[in-house]
N, C-alpha and C. Protein backbone atom coordinates (compact mmCIF):
# COMPACT_ATOMS: atom_id res chain seq x y z
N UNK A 1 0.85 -1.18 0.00
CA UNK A 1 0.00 0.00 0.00
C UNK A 1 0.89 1.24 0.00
N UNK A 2 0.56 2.21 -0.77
CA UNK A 2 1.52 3.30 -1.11
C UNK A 2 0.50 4.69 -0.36
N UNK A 3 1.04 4.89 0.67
CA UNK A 3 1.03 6.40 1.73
C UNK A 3 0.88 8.08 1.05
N UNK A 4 1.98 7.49 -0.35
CA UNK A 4 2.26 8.86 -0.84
C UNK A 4 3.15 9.66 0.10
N UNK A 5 4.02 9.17 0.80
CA UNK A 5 4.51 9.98 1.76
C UNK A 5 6.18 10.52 0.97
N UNK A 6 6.74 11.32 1.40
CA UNK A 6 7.57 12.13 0.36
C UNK A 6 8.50 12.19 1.51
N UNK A 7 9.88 12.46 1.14
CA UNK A 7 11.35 12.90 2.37
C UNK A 7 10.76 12.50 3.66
N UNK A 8 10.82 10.78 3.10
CA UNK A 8 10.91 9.90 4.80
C UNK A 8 12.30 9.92 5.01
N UNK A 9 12.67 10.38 6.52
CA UNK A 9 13.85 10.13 7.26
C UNK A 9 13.44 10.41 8.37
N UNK A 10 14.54 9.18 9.19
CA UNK A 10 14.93 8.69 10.19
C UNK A 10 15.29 10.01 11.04
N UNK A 11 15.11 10.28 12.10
CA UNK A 11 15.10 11.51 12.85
C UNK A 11 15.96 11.43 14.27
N UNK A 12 15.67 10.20 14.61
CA UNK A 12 16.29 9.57 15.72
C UNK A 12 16.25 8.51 16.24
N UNK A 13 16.94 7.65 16.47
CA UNK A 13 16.90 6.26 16.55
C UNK A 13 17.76 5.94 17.96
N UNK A 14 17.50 5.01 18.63
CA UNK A 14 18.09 4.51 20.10
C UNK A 14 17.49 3.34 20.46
N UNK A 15 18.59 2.79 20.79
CA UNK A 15 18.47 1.08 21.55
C UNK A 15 17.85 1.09 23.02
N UNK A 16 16.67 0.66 22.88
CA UNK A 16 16.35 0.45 23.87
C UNK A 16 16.49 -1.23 24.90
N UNK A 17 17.78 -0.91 25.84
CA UNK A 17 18.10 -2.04 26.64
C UNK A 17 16.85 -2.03 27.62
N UNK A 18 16.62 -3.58 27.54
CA UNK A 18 16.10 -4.11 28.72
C UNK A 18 16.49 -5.22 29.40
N UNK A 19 16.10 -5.30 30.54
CA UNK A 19 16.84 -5.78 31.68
C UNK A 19 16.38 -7.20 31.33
N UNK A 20 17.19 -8.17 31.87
CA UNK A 20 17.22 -9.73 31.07
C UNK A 20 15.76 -10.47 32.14
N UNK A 21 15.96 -10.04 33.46
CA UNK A 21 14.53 -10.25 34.03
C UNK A 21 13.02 -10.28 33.49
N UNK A 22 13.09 -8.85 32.78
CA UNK A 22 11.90 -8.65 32.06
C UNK A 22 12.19 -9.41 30.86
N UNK A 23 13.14 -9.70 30.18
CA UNK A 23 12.73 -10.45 29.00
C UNK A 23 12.82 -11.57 29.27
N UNK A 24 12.97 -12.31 30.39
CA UNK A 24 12.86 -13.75 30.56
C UNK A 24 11.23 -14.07 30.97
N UNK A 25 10.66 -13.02 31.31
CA UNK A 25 9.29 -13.03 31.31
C UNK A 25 8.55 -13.55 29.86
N UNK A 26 9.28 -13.29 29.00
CA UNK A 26 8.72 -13.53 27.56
C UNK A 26 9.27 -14.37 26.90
N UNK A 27 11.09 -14.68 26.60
CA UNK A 27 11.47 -16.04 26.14
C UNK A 27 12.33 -16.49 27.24
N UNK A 28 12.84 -17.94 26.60
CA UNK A 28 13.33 -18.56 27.58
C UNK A 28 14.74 -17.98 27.64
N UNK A 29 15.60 -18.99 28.68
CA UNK A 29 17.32 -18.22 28.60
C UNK A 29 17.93 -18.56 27.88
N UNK A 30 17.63 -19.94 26.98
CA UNK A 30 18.44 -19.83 25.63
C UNK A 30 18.26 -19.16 24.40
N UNK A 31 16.71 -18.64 24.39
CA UNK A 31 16.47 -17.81 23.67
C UNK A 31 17.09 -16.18 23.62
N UNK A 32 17.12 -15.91 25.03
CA UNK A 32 18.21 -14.28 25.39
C UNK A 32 19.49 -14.72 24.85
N UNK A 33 20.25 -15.56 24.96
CA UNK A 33 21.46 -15.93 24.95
C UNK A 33 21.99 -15.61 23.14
N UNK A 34 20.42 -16.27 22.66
CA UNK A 34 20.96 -15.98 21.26
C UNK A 34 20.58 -14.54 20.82
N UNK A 35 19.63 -13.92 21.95
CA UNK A 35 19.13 -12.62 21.40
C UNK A 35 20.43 -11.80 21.39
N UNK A 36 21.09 -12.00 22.53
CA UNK A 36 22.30 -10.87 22.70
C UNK A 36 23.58 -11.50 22.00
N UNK A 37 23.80 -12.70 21.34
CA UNK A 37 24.88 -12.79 20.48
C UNK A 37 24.48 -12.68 19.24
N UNK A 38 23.02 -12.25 19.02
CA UNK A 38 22.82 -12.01 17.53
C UNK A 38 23.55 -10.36 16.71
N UNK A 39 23.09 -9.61 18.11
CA UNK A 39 23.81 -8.22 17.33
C UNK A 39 22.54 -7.00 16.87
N UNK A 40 21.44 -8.33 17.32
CA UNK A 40 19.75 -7.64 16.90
C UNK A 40 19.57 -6.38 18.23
N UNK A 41 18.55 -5.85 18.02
CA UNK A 41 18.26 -5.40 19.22
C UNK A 41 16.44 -4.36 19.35
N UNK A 42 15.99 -3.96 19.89
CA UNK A 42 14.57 -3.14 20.45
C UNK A 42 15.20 -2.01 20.44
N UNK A 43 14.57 -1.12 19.18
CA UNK A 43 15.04 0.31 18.63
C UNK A 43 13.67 0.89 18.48
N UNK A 44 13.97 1.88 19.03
CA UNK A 44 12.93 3.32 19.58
C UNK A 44 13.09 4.14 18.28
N UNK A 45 12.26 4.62 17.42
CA UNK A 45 12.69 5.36 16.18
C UNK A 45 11.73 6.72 16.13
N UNK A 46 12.06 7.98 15.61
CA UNK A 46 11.08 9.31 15.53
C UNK A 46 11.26 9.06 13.81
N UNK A 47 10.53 9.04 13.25
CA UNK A 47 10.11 9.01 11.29
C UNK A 47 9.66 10.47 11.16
N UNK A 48 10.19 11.34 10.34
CA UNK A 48 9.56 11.99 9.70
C UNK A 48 9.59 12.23 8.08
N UNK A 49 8.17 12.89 7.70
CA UNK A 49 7.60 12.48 6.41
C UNK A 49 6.82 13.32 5.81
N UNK A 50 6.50 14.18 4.90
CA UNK A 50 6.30 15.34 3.90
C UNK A 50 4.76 13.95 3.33
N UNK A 51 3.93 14.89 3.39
CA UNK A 51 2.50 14.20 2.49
C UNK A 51 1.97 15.44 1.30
C-alpha cells in the first residue's frame, strides 16, 4: 500500500536495553542468549515524512 509519503527520514533512533529479568518473562534463557549474540536489538525510532 503506497502512503504517498515524500522525504521519509529517520530523525532519531536509540536502543532500547532491557533488563534480562523482564525479557525472561517472555522467552526462555536460551532464547536471550541468542538474542544478545545475535547483534539484533529493540530500537525506539522518531520518522519523519512530507505528504
Amino acid at each position: 500500500m503506497n502512503a504517498g509519503l515524500k522525504n521519509v527520514t529517520i530523525q532519531k533512533s536509540r536502543q532500547d536495553l532491557l533488563p534480562d529479568d523482564l525479557l525472561l518473562d517472555y522467552i526462555t534463557p536460551e532464547q536471550l542468549r541468542t538474542f544478545k549474540q545475535s547483534g539484533f536489538g529493540i530500537f525506539s525510532i522518531t520518522v519523519y515524512a512530507m505528504k
